[in-house]
Structure formats: C-alpha cells, structure tokens
Protein backbone atom coordinates (compact mmCIF):
# COMPACT_ATOMS: atom_id res chain seq x y z
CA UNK A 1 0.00 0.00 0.00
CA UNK A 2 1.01 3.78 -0.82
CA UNK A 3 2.12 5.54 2.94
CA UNK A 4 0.05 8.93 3.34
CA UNK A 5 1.44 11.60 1.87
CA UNK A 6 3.12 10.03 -1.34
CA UNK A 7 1.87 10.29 -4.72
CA UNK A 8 0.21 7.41 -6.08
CA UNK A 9 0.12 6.34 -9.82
CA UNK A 10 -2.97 4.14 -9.30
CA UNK A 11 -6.42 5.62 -9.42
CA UNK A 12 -8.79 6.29 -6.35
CA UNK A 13 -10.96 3.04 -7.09
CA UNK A 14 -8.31 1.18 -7.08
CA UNK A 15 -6.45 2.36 -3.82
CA UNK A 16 -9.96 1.68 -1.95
CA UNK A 17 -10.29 -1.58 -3.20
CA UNK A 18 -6.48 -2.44 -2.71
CA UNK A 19 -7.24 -0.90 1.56
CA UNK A 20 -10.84 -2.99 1.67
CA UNK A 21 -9.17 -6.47 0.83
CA UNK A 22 -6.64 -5.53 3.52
CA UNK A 23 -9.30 -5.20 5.84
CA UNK A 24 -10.45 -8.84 7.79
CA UNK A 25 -13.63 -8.55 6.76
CA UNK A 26 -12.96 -7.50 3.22
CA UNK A 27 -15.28 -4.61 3.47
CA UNK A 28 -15.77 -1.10 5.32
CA UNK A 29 -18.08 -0.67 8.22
CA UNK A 30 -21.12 1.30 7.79
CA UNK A 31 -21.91 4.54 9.48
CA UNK A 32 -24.22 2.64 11.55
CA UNK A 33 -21.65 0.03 12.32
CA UNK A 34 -19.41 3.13 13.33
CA UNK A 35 -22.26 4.68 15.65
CA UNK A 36 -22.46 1.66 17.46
CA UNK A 37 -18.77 1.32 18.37
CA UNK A 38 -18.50 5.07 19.22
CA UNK A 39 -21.45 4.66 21.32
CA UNK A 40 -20.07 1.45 23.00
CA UNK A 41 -16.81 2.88 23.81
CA UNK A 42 -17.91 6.08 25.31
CA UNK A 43 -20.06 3.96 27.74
CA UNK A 44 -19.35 2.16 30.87
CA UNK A 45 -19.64 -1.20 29.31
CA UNK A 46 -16.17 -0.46 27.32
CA UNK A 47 -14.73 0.56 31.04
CA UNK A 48 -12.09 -2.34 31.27
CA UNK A 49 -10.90 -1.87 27.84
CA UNK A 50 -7.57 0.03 27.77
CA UNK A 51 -4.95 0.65 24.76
C-alpha cells in the first residue's frame, strides 16, 4: 500500500479496493456500524478496555 502523503500512480478506485481487501472482513463498516462502536466505547460497558 502507498504511505500517506506520497503520490500514487494508481487511481482512487483502485487504492480503496487495494485498503478494503486488507481489511479482515474484506469490506468497510457502515456509518451505523461506526455509531455503534463510538457509542459502545464512550459507555461504561467499554470501562475495562484500555490501549
């Protein structure tokens, strides 16, 4: 994968799609999916979490 900042000669499309199969569930989370996880670790359930 290109590091931040450095010019890329592969288009947009493909940069996503090369980051999405790097991701374990081959896909990006939703902005629901990313609700619920802010949500969760704001509250007291995430409380013994740490890192």
């Amino acid at each position: 994968m290109v590091a931040a900042g450095q010019e890329s000669t592969q288009g947009s499309e493909a940069f996503l799609e090369e980051c999405r199969l790097e991701i374990p569930a081959k896909r990006f989370g939703s902005p629901e999916e990313l609700r619920a996880l802010c949500a969760f670790l704001c509250s007291s359930h995430a409380g013994y979490l740490t890192g």
